[in-house]
C-alpha atoms as a PDB file:
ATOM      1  CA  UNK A   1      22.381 -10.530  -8.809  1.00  0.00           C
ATOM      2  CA  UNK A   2      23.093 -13.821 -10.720  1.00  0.00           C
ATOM      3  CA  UNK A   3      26.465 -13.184 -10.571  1.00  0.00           C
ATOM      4  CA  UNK A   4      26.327 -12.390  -6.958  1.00  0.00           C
ATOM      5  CA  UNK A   5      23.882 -15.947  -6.242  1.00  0.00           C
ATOM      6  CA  UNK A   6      26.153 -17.990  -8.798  1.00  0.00           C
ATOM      7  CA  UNK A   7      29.231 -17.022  -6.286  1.00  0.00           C
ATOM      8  CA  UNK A   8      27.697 -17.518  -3.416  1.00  0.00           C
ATOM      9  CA  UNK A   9      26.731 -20.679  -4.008  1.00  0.00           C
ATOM     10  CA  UNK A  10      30.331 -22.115  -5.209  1.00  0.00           C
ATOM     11  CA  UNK A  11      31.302 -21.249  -1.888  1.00  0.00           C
ATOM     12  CA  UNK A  12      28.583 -22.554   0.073  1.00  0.00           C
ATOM     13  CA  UNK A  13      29.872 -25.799  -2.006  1.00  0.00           C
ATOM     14  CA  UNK A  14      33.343 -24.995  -1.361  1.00  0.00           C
ATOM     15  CA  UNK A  15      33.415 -24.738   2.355  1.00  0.00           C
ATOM     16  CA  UNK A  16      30.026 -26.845   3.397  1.00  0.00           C
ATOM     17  CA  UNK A  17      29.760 -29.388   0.774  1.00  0.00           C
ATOM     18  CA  UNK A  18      30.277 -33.182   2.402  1.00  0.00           C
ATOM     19  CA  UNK A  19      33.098 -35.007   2.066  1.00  0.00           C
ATOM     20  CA  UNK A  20      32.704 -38.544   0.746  1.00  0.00           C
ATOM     21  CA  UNK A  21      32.089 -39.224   4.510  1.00  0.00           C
ATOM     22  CA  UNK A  22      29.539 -37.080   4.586  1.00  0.00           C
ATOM     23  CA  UNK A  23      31.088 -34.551   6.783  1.00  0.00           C
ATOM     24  CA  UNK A  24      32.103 -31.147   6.610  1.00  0.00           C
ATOM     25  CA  UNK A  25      34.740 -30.341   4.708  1.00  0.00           C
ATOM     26  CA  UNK A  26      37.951 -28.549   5.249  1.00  0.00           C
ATOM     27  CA  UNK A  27      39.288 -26.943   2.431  1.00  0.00           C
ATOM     28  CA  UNK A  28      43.073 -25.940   1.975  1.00  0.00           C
ATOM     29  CA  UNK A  29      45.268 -24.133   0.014  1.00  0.00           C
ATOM     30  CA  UNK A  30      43.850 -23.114  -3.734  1.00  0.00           C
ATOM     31  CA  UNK A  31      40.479 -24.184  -2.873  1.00  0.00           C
ATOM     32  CA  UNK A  32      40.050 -22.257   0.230  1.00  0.00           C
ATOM     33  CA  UNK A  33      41.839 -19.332  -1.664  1.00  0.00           C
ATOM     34  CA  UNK A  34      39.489 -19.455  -4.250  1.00  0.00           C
ATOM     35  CA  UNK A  35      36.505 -20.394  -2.287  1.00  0.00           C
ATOM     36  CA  UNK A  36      37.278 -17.189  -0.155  1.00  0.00           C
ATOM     37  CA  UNK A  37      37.569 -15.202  -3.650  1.00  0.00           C
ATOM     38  CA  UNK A  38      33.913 -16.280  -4.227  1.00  0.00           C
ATOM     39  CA  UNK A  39      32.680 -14.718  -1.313  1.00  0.00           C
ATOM     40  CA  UNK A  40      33.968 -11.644  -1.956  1.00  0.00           C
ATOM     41  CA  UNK A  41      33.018 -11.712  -5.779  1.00  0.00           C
ATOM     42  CA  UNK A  42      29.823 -12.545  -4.260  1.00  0.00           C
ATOM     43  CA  UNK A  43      30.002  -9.530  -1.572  1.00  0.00           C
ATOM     44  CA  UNK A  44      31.127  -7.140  -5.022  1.00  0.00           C
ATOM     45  CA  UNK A  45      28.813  -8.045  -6.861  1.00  0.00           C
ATOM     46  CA  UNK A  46      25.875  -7.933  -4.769  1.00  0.00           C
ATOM     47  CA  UNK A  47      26.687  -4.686  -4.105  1.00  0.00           C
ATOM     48  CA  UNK A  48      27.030  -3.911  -7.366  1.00  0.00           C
ATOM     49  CA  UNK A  49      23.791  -5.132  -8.596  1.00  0.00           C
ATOM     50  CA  UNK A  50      21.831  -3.369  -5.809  1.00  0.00           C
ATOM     51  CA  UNK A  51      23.475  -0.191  -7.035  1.00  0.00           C
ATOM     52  CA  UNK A  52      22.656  -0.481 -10.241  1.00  0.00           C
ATOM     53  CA  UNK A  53      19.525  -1.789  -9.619  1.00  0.00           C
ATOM     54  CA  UNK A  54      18.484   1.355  -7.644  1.00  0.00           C
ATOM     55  CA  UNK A  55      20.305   3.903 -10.053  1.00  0.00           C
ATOM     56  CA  UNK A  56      17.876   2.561 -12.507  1.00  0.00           C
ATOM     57  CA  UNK A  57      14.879   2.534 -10.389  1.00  0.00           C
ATOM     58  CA  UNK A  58      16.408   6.636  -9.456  1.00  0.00           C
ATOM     59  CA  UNK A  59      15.686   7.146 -13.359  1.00  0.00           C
ATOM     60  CA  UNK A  60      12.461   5.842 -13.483  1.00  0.00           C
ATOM     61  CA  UNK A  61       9.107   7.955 -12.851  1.00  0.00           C
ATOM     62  CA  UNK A  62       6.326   6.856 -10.166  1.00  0.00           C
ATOM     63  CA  UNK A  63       5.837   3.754  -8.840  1.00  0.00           C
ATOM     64  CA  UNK A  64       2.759   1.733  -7.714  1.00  0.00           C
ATOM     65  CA  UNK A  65       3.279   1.470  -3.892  1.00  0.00           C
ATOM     66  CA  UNK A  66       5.608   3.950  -2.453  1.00  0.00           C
ATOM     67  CA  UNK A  67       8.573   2.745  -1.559  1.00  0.00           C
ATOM     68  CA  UNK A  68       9.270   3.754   1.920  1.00  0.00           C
ATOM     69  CA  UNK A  69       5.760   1.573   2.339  1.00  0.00           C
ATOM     70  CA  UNK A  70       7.253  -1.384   1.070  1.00  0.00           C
ATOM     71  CA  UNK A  71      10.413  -0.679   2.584  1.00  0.00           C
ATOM     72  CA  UNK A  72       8.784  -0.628   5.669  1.00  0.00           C
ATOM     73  CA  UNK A  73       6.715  -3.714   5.308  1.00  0.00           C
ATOM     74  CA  UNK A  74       9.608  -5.853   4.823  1.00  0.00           C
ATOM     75  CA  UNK A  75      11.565  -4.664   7.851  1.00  0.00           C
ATOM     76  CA  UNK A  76       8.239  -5.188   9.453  1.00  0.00           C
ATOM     77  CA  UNK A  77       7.738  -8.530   8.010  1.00  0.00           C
ATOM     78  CA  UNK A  78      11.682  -9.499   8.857  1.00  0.00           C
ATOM     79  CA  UNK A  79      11.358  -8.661  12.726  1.00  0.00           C
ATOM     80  CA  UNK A  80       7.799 -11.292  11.859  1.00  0.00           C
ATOM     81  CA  UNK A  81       9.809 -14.024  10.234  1.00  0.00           C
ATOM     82  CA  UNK A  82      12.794 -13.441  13.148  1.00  0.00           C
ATOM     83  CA  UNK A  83      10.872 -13.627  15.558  1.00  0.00           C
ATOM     84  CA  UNK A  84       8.427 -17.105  14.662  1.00  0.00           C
ATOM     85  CA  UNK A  85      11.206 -18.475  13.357  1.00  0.00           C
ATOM     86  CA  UNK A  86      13.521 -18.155  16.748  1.00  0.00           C
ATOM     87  CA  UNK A  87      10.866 -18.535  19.397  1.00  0.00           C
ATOM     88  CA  UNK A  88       8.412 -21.238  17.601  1.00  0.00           C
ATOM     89  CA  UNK A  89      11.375 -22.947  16.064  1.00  0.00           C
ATOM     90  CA  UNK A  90      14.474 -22.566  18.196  1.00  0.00           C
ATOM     91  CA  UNK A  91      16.430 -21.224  14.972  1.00  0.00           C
ATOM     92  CA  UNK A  92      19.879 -19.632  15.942  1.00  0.00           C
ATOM     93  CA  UNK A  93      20.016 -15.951  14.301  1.00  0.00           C
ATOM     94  CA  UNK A  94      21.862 -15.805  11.184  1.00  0.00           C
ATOM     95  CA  UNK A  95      22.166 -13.271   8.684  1.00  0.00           C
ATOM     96  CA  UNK A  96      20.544 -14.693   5.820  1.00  0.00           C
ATOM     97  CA  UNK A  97      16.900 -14.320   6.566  1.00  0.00           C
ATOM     98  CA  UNK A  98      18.098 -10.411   6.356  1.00  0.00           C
ATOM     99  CA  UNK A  99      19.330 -10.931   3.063  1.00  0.00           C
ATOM    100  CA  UNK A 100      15.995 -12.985   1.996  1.00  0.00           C
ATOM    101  CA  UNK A 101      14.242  -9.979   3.202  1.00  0.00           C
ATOM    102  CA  UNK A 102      16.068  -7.244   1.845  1.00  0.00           C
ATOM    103  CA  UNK A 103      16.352  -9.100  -1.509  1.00  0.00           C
ATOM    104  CA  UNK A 104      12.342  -9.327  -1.666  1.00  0.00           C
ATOM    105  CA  UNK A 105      12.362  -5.127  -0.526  1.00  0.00           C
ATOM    106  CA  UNK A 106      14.770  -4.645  -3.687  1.00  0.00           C
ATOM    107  CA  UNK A 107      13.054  -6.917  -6.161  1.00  0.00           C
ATOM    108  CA  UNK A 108       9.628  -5.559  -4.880  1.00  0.00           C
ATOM    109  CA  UNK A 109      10.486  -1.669  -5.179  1.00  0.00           C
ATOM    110  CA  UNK A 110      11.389  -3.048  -8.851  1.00  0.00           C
ATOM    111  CA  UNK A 111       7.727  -4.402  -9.403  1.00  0.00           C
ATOM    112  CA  UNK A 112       6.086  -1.336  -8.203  1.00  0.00           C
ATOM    113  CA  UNK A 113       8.266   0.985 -10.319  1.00  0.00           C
ATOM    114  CA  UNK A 114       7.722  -1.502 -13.723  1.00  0.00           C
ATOM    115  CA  UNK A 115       3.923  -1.752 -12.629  1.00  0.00           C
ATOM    116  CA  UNK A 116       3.795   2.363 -13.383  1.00  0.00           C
ATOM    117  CA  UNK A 117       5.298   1.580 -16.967  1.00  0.00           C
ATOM    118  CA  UNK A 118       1.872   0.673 -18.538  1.00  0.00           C
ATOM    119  CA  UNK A 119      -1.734   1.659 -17.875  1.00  0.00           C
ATOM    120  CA  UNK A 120      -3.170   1.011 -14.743  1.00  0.00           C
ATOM    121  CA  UNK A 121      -0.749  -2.292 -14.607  1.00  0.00           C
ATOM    122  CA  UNK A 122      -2.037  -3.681 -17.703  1.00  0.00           C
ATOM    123  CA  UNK A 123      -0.104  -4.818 -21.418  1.00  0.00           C
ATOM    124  CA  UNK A 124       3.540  -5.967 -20.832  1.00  0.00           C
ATOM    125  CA  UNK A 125       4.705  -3.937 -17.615  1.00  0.00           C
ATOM    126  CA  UNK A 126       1.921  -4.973 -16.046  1.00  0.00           C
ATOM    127  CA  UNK A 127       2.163  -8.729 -16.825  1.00  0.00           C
ATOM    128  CA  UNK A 128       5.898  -8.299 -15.646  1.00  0.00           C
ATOM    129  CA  UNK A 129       5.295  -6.921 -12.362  1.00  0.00           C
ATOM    130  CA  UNK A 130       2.821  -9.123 -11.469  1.00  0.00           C
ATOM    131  CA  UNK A 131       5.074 -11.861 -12.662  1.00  0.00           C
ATOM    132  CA  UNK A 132       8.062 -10.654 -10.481  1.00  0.00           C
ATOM    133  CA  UNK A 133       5.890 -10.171  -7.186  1.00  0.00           C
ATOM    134  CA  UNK A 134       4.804 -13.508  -7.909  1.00  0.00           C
ATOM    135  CA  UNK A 135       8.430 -14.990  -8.087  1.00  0.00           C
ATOM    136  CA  UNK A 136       9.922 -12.580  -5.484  1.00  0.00           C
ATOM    137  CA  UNK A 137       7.306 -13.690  -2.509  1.00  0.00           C
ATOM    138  CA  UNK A 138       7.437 -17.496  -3.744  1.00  0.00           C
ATOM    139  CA  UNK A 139      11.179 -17.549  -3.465  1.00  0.00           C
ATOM    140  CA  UNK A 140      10.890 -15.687  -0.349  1.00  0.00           C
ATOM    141  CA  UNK A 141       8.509 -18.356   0.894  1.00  0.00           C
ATOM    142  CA  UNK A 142      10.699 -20.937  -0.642  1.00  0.00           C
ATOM    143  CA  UNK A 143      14.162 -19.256   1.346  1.00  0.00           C
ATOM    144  CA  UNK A 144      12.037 -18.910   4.406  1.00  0.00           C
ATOM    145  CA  UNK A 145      11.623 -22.271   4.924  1.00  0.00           C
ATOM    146  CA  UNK A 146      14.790 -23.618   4.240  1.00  0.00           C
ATOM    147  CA  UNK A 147      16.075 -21.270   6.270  1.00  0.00           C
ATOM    148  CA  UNK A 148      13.894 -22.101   9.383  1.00  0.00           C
ATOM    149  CA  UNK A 149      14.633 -26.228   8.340  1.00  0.00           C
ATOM    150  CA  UNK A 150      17.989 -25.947   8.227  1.00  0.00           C
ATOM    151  CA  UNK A 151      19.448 -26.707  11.500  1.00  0.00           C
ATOM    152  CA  UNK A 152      17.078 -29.184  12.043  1.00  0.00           C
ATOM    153  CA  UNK A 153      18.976 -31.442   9.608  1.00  0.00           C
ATOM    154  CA  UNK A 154      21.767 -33.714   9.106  1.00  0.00           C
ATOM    155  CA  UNK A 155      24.871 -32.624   7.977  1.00  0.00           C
ATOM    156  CA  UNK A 156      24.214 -33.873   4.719  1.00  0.00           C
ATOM    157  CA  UNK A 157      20.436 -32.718   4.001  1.00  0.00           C
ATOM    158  CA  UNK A 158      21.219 -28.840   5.637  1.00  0.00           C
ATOM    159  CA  UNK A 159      24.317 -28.446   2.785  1.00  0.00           C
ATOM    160  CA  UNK A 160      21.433 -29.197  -0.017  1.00  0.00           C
ATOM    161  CA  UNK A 161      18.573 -27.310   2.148  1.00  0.00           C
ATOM    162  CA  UNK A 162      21.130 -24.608   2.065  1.00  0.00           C
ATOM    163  CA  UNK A 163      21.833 -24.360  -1.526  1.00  0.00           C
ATOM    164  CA  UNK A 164      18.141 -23.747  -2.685  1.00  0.00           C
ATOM    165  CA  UNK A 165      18.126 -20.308  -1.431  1.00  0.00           C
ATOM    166  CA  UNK A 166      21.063 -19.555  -3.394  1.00  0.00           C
ATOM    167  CA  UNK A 167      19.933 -21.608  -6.388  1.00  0.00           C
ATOM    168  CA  UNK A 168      16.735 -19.958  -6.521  1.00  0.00           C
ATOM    169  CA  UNK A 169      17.658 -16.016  -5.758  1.00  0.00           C
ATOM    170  CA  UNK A 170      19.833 -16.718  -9.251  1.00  0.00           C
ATOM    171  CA  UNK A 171      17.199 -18.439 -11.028  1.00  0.00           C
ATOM    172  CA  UNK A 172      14.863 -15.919 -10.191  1.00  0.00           C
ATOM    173  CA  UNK A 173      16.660 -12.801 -10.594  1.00  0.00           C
ATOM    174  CA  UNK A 174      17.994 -14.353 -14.032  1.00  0.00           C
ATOM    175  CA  UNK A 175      14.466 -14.898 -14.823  1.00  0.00           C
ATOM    176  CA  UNK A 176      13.679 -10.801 -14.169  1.00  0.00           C
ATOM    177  CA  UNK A 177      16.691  -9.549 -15.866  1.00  0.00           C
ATOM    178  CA  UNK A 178      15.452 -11.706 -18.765  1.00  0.00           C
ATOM    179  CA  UNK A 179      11.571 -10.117 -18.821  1.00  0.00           C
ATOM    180  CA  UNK A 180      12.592  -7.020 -17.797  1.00  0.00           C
ATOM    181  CA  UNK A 181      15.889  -6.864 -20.355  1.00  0.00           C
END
């Protein structure tokens, strides 16, 4: 998932980053060839990091909340987060909050299978699932409101706005495979 967040984001840069005029920029040539390489590194990646992530989740016994629950809960809280965030904030429909929300599903369905891995969530699985719901629902927090700020920006402040996300989904998920490693 780093390496899925660390591509993303040199893309982001390569194709919304301002110019020294502050506007958007249009790449050519190498740099649009290799910023559209990034998105699909990005795109591979992901994919293979969910993958992997849910082989090893396959291999792992119980869990603290079924999944389907918290499955459910964040489709239930995306359809929330879509709706307040189009009707109370006039945000155009983009497929990122999705992401945000299936990312926090993922890393969530992690937490309640690593919770199971002590007793009763306490000693070092414990302290790392707590830890990641923690980070997973800040970050989600965090994505959620850049997301919901970001057309409401210049040019200028919506390229940064739009890099946290990014920024943080690596930071964090570089963070779990760290405690969890």
């Amino acid at each position: 998932m780093v390496a899925c967040s660390g591509l993303y984001l040199v893309w982001w840069c390569v194709f919304f980053a301002p110019d020294a005029a502050g506007q958007k920029p249009s790449p050519t040539g190498a740099l649009r060839v290799a910023g559209v390489a990034c998105i699909l590194g990005a795109v591979a990646c992901g994919l293979l990091a969910v993958t992997s992530m849910v082989q090893g989740m396959a291999g792992m016994t119980g869990e603290a909340v079924p999944g389907l629950w918290i499955n459910a809960g964040c489709v239930a809280l995306y359809v929330v987060l879509l709706a307040v965030t189009v009707r109370l904030f006039d945000r155009p429909v983009t497929t990122e909050l999705l992401l945000f929300c299936a990312w926090c599903a993922l890393e969530l369905n992690v937490a309640s299978k690593v919770a199971v891995g002590s007793t009763a969530g306490a000693g070092a699985a414990g302290g790392a699932a707590v830890l990641l719901v923690v980070l997973t629902l800040a970050t989600l927090a965090a994505c959620t409101v850049c997301y919901t700020l970001y057309y409401r920006l210049d040019y200028v402040a919506s390229f940064w706005d739009g890099c946290v996300p990014l920024a943080l989904v690596g930071v964090v998920s570089a963070v779990v495979a760290l405690v969890l490693g």
